[in-house]
PDB file of N, CA and C in Angstrom:
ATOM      1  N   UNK A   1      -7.918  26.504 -20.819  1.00  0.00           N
ATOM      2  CA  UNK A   1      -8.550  25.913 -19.646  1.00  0.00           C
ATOM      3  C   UNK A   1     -10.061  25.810 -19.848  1.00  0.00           C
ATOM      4  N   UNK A   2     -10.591  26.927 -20.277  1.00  0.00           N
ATOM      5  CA  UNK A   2     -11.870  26.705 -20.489  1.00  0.00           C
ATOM      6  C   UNK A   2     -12.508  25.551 -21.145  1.00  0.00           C
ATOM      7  N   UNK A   3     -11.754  25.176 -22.585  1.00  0.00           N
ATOM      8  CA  UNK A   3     -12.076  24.393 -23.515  1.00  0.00           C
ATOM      9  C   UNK A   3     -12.199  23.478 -22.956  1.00  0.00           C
ATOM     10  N   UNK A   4     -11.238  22.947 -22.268  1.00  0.00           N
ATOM     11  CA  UNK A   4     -10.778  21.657 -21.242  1.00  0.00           C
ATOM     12  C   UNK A   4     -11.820  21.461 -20.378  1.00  0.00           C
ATOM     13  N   UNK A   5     -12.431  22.366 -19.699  1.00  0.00           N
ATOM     14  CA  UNK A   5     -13.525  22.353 -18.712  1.00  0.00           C
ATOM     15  C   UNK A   5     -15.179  22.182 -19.908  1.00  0.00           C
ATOM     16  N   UNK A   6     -14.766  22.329 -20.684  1.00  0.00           N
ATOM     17  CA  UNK A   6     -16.260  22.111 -21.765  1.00  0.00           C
ATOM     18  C   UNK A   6     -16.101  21.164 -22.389  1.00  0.00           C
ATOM     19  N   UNK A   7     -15.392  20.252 -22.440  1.00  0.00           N
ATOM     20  CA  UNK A   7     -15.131  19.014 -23.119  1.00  0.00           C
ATOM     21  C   UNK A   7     -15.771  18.121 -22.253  1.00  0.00           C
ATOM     22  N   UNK A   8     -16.546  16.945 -22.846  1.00  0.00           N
ATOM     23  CA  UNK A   8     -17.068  15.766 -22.122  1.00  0.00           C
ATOM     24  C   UNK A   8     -16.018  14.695 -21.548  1.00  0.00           C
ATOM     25  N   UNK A   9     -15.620  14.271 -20.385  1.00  0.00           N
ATOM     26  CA  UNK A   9     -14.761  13.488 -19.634  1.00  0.00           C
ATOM     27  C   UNK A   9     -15.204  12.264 -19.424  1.00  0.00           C
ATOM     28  N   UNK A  10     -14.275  11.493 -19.092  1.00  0.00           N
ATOM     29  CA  UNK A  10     -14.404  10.008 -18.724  1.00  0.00           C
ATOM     30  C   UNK A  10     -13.761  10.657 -17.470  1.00  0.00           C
ATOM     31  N   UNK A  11     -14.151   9.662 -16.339  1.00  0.00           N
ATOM     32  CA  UNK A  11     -13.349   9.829 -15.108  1.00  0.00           C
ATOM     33  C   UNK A  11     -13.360   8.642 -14.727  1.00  0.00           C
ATOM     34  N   UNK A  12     -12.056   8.104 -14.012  1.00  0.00           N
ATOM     35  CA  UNK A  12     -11.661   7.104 -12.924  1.00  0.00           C
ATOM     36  C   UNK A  12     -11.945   7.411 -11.998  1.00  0.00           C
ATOM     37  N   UNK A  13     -12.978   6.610 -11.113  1.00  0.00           N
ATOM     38  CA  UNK A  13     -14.147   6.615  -9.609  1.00  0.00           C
ATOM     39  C   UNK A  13     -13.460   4.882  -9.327  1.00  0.00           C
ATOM     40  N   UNK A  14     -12.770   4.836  -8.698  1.00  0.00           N
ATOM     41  CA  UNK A  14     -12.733   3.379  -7.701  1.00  0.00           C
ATOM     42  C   UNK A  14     -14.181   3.262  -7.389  1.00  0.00           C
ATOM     43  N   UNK A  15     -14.910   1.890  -7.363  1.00  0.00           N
ATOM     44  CA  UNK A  15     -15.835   1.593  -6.184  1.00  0.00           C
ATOM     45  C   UNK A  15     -15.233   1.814  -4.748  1.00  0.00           C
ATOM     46  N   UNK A  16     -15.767   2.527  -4.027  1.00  0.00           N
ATOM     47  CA  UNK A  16     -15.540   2.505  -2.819  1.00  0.00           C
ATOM     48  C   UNK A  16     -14.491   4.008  -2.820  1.00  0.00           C
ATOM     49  N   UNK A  17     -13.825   4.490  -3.489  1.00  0.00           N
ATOM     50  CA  UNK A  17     -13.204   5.634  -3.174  1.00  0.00           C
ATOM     51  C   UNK A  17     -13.440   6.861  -3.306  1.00  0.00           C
ATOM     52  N   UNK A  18     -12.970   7.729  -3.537  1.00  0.00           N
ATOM     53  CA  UNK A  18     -13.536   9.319  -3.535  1.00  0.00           C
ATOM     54  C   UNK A  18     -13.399   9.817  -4.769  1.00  0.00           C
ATOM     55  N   UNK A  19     -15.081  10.063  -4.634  1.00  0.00           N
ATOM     56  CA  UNK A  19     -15.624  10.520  -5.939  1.00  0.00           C
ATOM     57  C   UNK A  19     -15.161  12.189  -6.488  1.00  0.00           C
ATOM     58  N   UNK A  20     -14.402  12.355  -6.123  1.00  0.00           N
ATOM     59  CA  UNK A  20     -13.668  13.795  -6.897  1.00  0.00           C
ATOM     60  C   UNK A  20     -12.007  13.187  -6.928  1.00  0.00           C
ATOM     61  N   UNK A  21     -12.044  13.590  -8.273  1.00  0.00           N
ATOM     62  CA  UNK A  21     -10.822  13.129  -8.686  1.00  0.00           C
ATOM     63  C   UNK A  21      -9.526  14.282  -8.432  1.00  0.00           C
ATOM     64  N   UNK A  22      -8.334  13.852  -8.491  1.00  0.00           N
ATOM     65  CA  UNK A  22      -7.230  14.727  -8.570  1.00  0.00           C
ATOM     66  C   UNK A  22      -7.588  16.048  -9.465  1.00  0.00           C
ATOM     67  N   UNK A  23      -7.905  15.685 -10.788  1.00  0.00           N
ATOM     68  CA  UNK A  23      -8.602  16.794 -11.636  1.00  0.00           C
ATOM     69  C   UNK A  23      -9.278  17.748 -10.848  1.00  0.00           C
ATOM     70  N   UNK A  24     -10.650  16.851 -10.772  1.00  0.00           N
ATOM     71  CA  UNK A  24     -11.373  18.017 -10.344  1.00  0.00           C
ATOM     72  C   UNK A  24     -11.274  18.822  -9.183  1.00  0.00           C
ATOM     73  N   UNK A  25     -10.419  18.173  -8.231  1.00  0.00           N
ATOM     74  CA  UNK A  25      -9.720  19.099  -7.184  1.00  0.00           C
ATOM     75  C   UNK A  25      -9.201  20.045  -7.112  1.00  0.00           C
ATOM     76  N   UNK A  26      -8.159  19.944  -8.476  1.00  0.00           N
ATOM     77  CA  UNK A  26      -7.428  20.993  -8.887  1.00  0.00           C
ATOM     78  C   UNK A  26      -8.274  22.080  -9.394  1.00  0.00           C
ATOM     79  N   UNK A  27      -9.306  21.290 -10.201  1.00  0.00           N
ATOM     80  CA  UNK A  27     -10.162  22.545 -10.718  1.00  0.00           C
ATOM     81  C   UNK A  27     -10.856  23.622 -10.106  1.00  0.00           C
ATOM     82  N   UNK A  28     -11.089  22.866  -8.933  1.00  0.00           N
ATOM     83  CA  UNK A  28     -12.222  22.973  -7.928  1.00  0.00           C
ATOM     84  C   UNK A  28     -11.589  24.450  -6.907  1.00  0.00           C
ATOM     85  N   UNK A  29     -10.089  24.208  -6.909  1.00  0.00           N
ATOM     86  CA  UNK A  29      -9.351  24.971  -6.547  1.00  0.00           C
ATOM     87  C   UNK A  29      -9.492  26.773  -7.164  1.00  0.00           C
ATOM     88  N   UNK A  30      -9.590  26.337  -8.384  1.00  0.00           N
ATOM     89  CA  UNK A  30      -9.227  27.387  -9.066  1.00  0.00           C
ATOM     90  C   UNK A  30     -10.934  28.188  -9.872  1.00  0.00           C
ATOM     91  N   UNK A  31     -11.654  27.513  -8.736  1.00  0.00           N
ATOM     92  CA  UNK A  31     -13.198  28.185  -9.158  1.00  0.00           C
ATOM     93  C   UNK A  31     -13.464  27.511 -10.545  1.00  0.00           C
ATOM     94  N   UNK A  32     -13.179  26.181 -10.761  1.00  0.00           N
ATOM     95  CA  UNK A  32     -13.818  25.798 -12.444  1.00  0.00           C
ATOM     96  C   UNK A  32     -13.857  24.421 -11.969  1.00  0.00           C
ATOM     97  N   UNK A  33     -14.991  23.996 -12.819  1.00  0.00           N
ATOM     98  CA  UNK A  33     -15.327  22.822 -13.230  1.00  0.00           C
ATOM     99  C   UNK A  33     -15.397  22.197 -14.393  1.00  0.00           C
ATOM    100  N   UNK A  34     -15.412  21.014 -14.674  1.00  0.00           N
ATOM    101  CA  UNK A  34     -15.358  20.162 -16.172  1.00  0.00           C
ATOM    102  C   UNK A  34     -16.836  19.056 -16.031  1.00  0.00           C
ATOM    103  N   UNK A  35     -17.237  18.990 -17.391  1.00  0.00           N
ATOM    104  CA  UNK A  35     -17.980  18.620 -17.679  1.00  0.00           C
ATOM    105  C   UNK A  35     -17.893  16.706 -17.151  1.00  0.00           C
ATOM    106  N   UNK A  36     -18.370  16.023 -16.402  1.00  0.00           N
ATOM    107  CA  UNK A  36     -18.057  14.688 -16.545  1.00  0.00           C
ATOM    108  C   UNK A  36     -19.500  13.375 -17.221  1.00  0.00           C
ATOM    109  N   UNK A  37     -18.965  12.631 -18.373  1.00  0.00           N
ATOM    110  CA  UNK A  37     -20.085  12.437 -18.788  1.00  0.00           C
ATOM    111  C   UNK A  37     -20.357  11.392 -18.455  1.00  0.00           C
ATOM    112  N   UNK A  38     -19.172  10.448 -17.852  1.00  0.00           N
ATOM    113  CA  UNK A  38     -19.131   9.206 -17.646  1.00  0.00           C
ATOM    114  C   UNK A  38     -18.093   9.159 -16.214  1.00  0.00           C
ATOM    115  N   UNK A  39     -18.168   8.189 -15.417  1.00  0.00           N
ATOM    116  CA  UNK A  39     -17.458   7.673 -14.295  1.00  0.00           C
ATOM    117  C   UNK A  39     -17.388   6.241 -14.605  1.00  0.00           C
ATOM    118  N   UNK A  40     -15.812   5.884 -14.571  1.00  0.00           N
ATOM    119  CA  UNK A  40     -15.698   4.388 -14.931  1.00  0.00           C
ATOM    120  C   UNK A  40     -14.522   3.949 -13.253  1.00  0.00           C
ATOM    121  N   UNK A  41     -14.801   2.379 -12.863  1.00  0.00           N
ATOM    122  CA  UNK A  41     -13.837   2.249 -12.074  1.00  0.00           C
ATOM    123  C   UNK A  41     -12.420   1.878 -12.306  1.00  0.00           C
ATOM    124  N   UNK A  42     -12.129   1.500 -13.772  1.00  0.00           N
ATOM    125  CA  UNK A  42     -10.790   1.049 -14.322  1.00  0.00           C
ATOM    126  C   UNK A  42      -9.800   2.248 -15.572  1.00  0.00           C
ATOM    127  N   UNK A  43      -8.309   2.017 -14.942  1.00  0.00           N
ATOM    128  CA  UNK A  43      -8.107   3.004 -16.166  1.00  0.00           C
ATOM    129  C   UNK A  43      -8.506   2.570 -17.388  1.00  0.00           C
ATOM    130  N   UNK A  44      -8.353   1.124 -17.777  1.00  0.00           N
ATOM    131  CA  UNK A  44      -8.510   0.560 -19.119  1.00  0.00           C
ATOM    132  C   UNK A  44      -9.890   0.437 -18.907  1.00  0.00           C
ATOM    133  N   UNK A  45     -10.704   0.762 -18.779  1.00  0.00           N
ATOM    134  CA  UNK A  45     -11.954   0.717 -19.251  1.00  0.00           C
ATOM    135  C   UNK A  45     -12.131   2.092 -19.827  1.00  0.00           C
ATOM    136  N   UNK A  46     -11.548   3.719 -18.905  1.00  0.00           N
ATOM    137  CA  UNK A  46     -11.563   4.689 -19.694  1.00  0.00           C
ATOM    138  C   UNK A  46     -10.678   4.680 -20.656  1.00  0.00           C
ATOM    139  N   UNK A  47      -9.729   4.240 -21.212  1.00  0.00           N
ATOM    140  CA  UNK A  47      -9.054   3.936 -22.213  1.00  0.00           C
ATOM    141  C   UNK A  47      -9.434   3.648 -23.511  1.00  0.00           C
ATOM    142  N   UNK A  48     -10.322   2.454 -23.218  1.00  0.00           N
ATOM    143  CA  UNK A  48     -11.181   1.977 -24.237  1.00  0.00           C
ATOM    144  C   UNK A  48     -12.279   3.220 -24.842  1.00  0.00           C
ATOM    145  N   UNK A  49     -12.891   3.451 -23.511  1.00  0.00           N
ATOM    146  CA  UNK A  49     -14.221   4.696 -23.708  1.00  0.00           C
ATOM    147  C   UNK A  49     -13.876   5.804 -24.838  1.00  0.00           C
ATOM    148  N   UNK A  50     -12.598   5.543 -24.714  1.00  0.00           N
ATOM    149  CA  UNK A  50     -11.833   7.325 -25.333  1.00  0.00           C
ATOM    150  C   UNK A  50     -11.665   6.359 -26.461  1.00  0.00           C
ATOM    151  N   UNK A  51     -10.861   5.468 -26.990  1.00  0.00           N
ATOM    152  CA  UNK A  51     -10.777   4.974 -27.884  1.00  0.00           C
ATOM    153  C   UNK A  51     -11.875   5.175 -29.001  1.00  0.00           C
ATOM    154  N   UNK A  52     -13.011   5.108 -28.333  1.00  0.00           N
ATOM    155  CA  UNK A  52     -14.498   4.655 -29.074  1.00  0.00           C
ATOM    156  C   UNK A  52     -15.074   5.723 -29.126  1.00  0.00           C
ATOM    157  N   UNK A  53     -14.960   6.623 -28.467  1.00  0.00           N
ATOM    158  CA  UNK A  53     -15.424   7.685 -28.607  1.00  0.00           C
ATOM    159  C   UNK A  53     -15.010   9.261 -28.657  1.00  0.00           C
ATOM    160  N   UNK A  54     -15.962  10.279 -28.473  1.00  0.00           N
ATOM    161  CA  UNK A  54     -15.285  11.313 -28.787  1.00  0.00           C
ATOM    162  C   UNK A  54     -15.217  12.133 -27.071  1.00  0.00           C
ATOM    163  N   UNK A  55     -15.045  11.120 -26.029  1.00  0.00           N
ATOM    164  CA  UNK A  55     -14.844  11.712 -24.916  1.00  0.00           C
ATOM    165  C   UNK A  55     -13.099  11.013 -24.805  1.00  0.00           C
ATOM    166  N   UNK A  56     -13.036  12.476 -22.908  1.00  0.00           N
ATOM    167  CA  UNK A  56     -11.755  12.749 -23.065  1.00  0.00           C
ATOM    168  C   UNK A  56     -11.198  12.147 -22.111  1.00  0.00           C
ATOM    169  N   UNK A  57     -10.033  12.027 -21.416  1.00  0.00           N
ATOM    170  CA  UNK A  57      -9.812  11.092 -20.124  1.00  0.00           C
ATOM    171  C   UNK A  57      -7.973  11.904 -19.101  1.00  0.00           C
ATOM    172  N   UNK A  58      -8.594  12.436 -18.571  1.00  0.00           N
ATOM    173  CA  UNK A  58      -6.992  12.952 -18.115  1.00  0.00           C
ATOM    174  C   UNK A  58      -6.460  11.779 -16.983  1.00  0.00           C
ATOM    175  N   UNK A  59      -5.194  11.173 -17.910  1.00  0.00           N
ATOM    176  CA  UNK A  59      -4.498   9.874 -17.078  1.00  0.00           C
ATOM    177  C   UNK A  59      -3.561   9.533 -16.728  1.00  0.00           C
ATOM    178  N   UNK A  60      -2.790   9.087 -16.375  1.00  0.00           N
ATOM    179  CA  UNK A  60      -1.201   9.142 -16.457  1.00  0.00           C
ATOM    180  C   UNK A  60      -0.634   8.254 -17.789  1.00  0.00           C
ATOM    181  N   UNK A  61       0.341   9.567 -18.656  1.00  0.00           N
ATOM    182  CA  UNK A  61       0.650   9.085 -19.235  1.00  0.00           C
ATOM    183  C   UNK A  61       1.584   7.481 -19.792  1.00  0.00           C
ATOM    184  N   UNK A  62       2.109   7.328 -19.019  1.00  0.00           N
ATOM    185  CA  UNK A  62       2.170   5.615 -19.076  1.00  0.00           C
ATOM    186  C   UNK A  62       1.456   4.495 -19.683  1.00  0.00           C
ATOM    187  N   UNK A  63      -0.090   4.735 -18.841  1.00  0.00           N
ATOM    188  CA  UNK A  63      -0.961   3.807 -19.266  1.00  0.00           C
ATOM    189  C   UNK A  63      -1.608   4.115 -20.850  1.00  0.00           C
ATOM    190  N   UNK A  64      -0.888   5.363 -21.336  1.00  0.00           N
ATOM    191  CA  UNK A  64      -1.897   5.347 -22.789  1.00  0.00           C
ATOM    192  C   UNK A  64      -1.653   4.944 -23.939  1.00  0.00           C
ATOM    193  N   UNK A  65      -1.749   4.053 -24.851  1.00  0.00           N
ATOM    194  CA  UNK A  65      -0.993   3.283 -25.642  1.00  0.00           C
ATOM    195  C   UNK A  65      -1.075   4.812 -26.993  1.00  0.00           C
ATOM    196  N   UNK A  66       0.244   4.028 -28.159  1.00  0.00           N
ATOM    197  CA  UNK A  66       0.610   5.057 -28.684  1.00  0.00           C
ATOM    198  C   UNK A  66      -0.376   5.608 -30.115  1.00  0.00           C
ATOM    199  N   UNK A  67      -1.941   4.693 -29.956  1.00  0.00           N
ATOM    200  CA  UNK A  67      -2.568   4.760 -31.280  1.00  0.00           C
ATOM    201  C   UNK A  67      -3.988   5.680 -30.124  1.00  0.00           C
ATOM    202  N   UNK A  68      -3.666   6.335 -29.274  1.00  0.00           N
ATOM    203  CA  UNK A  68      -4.232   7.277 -28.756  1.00  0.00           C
ATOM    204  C   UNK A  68      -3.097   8.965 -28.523  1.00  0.00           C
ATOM    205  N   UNK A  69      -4.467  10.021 -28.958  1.00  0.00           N
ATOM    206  CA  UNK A  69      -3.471  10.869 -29.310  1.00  0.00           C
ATOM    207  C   UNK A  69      -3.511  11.760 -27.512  1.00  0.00           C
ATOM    208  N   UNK A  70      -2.315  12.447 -27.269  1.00  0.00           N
ATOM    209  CA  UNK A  70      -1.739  12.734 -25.861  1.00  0.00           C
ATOM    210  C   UNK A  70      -1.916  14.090 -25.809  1.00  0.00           C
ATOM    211  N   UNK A  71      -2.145  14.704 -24.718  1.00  0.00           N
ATOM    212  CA  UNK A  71      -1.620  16.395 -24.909  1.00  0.00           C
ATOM    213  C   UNK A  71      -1.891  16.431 -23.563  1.00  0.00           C
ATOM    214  N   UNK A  72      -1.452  17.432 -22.685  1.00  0.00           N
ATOM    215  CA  UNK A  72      -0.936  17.857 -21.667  1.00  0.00           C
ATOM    216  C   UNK A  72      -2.089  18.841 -20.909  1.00  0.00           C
ATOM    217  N   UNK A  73      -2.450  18.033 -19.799  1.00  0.00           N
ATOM    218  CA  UNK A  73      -3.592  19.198 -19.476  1.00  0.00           C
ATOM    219  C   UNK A  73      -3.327  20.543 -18.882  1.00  0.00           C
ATOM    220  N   UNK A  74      -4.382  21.514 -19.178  1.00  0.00           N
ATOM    221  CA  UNK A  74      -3.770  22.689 -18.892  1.00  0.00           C
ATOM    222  C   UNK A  74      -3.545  23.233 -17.345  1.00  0.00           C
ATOM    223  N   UNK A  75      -3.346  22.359 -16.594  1.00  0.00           N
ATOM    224  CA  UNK A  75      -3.236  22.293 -14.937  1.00  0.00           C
ATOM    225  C   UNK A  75      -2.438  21.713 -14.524  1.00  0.00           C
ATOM    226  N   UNK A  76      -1.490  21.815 -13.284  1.00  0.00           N
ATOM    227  CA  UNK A  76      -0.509  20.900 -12.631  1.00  0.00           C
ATOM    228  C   UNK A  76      -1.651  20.268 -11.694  1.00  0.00           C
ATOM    229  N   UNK A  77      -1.194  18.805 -11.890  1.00  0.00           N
ATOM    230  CA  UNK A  77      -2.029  17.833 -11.484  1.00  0.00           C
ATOM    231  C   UNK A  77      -0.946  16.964 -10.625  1.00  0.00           C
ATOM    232  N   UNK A  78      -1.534  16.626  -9.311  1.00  0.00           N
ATOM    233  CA  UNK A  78      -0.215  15.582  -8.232  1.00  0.00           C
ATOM    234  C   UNK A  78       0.050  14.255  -8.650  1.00  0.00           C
ATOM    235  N   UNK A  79       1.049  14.326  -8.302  1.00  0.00           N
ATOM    236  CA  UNK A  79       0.997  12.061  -8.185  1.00  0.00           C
ATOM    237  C   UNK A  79      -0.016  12.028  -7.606  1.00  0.00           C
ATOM    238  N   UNK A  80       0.114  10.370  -7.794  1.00  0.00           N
ATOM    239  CA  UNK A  80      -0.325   9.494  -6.680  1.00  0.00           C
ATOM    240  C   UNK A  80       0.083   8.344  -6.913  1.00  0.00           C
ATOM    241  N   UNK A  81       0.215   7.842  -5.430  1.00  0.00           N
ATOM    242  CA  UNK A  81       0.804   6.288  -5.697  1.00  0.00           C
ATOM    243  C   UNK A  81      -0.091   5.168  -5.765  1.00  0.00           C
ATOM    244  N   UNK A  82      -0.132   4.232  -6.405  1.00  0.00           N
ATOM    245  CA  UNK A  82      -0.783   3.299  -6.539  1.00  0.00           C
ATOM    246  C   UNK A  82      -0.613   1.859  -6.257  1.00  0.00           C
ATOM    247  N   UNK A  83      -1.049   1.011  -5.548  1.00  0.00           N
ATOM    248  CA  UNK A  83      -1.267   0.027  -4.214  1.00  0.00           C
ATOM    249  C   UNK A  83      -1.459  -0.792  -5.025  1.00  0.00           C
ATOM    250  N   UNK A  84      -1.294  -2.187  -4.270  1.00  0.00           N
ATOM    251  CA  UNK A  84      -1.677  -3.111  -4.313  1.00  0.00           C
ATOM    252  C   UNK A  84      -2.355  -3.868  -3.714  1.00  0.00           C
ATOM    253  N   UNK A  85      -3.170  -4.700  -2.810  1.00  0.00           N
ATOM    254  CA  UNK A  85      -4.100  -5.251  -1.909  1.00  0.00           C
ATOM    255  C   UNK A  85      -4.013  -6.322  -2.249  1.00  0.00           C
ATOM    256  N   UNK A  86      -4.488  -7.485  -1.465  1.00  0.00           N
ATOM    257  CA  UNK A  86      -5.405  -8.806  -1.512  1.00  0.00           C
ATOM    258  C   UNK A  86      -5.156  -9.603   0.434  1.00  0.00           C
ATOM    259  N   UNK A  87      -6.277 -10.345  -0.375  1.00  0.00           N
ATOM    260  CA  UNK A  87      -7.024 -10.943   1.105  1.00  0.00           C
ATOM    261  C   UNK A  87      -5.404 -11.719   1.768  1.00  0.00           C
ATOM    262  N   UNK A  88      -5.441 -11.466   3.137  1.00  0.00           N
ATOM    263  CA  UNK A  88      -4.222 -12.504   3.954  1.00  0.00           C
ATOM    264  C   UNK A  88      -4.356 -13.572   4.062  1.00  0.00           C
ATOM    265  N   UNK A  89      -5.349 -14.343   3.011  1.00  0.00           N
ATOM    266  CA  UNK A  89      -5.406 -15.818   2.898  1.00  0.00           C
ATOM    267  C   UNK A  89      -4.817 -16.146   1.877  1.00  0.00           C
ATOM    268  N   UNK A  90      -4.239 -15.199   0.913  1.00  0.00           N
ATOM    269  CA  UNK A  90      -3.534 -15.377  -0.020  1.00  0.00           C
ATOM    270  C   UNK A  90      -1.785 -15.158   0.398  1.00  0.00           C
ATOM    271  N   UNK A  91      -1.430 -14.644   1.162  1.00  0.00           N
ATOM    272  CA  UNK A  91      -0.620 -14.168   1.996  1.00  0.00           C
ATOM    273  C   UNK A  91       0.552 -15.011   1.283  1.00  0.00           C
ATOM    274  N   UNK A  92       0.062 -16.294   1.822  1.00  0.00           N
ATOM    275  CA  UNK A  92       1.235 -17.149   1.399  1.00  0.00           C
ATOM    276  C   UNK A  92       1.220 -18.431   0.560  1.00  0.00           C
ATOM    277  N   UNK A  93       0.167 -18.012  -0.386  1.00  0.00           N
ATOM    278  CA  UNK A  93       0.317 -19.016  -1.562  1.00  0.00           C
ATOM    279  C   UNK A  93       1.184 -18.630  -2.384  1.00  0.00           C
ATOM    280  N   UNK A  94       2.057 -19.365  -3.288  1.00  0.00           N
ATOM    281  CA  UNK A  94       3.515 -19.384  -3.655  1.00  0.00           C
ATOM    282  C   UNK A  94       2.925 -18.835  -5.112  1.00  0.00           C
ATOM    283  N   UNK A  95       1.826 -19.410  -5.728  1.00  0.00           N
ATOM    284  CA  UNK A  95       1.905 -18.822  -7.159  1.00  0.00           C
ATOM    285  C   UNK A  95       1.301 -16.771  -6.561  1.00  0.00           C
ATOM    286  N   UNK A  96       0.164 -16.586  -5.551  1.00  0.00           N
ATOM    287  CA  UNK A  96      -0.137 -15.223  -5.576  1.00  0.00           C
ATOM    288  C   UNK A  96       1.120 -14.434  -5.206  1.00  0.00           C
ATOM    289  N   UNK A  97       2.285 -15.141  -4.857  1.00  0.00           N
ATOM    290  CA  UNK A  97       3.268 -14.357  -4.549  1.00  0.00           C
ATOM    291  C   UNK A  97       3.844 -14.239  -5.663  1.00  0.00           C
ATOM    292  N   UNK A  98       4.024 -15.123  -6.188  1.00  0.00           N
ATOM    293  CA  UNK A  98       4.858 -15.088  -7.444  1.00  0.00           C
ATOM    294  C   UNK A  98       4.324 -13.922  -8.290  1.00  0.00           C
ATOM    295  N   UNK A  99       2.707 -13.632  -8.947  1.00  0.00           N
ATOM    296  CA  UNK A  99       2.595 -13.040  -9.418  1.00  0.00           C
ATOM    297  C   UNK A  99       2.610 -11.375  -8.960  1.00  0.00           C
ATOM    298  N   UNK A 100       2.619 -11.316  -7.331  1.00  0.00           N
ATOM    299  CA  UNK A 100       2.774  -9.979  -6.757  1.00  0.00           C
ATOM    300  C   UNK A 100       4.209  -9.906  -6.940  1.00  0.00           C
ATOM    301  N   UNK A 101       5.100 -10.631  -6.963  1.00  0.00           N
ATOM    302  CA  UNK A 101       6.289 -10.416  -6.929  1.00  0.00           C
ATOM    303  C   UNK A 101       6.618  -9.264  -9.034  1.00  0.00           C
ATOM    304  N   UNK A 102       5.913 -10.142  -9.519  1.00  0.00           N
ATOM    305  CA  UNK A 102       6.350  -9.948 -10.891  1.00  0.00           C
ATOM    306  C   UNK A 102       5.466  -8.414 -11.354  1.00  0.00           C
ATOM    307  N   UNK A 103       4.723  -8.075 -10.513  1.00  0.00           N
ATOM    308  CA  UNK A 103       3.506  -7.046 -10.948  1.00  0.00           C
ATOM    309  C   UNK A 103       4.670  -5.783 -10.433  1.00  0.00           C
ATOM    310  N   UNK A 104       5.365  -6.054  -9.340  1.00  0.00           N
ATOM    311  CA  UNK A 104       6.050  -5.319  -8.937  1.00  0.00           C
ATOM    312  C   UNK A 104       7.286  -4.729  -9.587  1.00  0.00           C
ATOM    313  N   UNK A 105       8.025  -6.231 -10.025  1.00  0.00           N
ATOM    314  CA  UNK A 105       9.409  -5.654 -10.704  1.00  0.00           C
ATOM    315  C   UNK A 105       9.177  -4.986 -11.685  1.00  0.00           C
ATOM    316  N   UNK A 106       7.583  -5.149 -12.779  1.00  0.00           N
ATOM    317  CA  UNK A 106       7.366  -4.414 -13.890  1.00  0.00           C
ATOM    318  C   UNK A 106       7.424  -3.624 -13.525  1.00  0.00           C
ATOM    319  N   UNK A 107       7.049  -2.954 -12.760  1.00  0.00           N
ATOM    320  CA  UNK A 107       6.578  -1.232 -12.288  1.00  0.00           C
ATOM    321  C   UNK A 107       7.827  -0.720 -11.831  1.00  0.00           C
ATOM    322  N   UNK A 108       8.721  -1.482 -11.113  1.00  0.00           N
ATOM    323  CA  UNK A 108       9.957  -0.768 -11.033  1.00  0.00           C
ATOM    324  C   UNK A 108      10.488  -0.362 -12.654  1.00  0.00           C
ATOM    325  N   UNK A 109      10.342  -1.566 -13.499  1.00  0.00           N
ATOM    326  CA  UNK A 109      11.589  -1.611 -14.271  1.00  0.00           C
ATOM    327  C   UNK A 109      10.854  -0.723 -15.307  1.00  0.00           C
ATOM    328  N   UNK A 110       9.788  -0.335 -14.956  1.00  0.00           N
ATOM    329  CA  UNK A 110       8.795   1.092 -15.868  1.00  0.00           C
ATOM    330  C   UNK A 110       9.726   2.047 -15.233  1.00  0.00           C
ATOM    331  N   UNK A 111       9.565   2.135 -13.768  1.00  0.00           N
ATOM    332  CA  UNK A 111       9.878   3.594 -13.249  1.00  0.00           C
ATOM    333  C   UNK A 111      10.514   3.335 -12.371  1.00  0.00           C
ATOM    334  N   UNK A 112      11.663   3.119 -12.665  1.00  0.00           N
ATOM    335  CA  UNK A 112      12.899   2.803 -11.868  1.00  0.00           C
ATOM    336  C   UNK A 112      13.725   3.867 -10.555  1.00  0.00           C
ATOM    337  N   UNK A 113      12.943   5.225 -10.756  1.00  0.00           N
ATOM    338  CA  UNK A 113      13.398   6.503  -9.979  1.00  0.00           C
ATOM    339  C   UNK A 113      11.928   6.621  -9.105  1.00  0.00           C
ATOM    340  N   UNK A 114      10.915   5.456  -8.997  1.00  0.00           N
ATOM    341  CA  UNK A 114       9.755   5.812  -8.397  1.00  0.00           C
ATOM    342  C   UNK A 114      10.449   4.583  -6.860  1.00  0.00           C
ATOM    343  N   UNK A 115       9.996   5.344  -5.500  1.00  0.00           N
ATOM    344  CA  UNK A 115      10.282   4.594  -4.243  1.00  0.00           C
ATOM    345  C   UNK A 115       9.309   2.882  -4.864  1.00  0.00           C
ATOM    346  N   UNK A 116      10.023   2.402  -4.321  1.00  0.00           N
ATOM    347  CA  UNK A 116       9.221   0.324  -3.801  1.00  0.00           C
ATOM    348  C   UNK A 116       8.092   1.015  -2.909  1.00  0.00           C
TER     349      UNK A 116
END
């Protein structure tokens, strides 16, 4: 745990959302903190970051392709579910549906035991 907390991080910060992450909540819990060296708003942008460099990124494993190396952080960390949005002027254009329609079945047919 320690090591983990002395290692330089990438973190996922939405614009607009809350700037303490699941991580550091957990950490935060347990009287420790981690070093963060960077705040990015996209997973694939920390993806890349880690790619290129020698910082670290705790993510859900899914999104990490297989020429990045994986290991298991030393904390139980929660879900979370992840949304979709757009403006109700798009509501009912036939191609933005189409492609919400298709963004969706991927994610089922990823995680087929996860609720719609």
């Amino acid at each position: 745990m320690q090591r983990f907390c002395e290692l330089d991080h990438v973190v996922v910060a939405p614009v607009g959302g809350d700037r303490q992450s699941l991580v550091s909540r957990a950490l935060v819990q347990r009287g420790l903190e981690r070093r963060v060296a960077l705040r990015v708003p996209y997973f694939s942008t920390a993806l890349q970051i880690v790619a290129e460099s020698h910082l670290v990124a705790t993510l859900p494993a899914s999104l990490v392709p297989s020429t990045l190396a994986v290991r298991e952080p030393p904390l139980s960390i929660p879900g979370f579910v992840l949304q979709s949005v757009w403006s109700e002027r798009y509501d009912q254009n036939p191609l933005h549906r189409w492609l919400r329609t298709l963004v969706v079945q991927a994610a089922v047919d990823e995680h087929p035991d996860q609720p719609k």
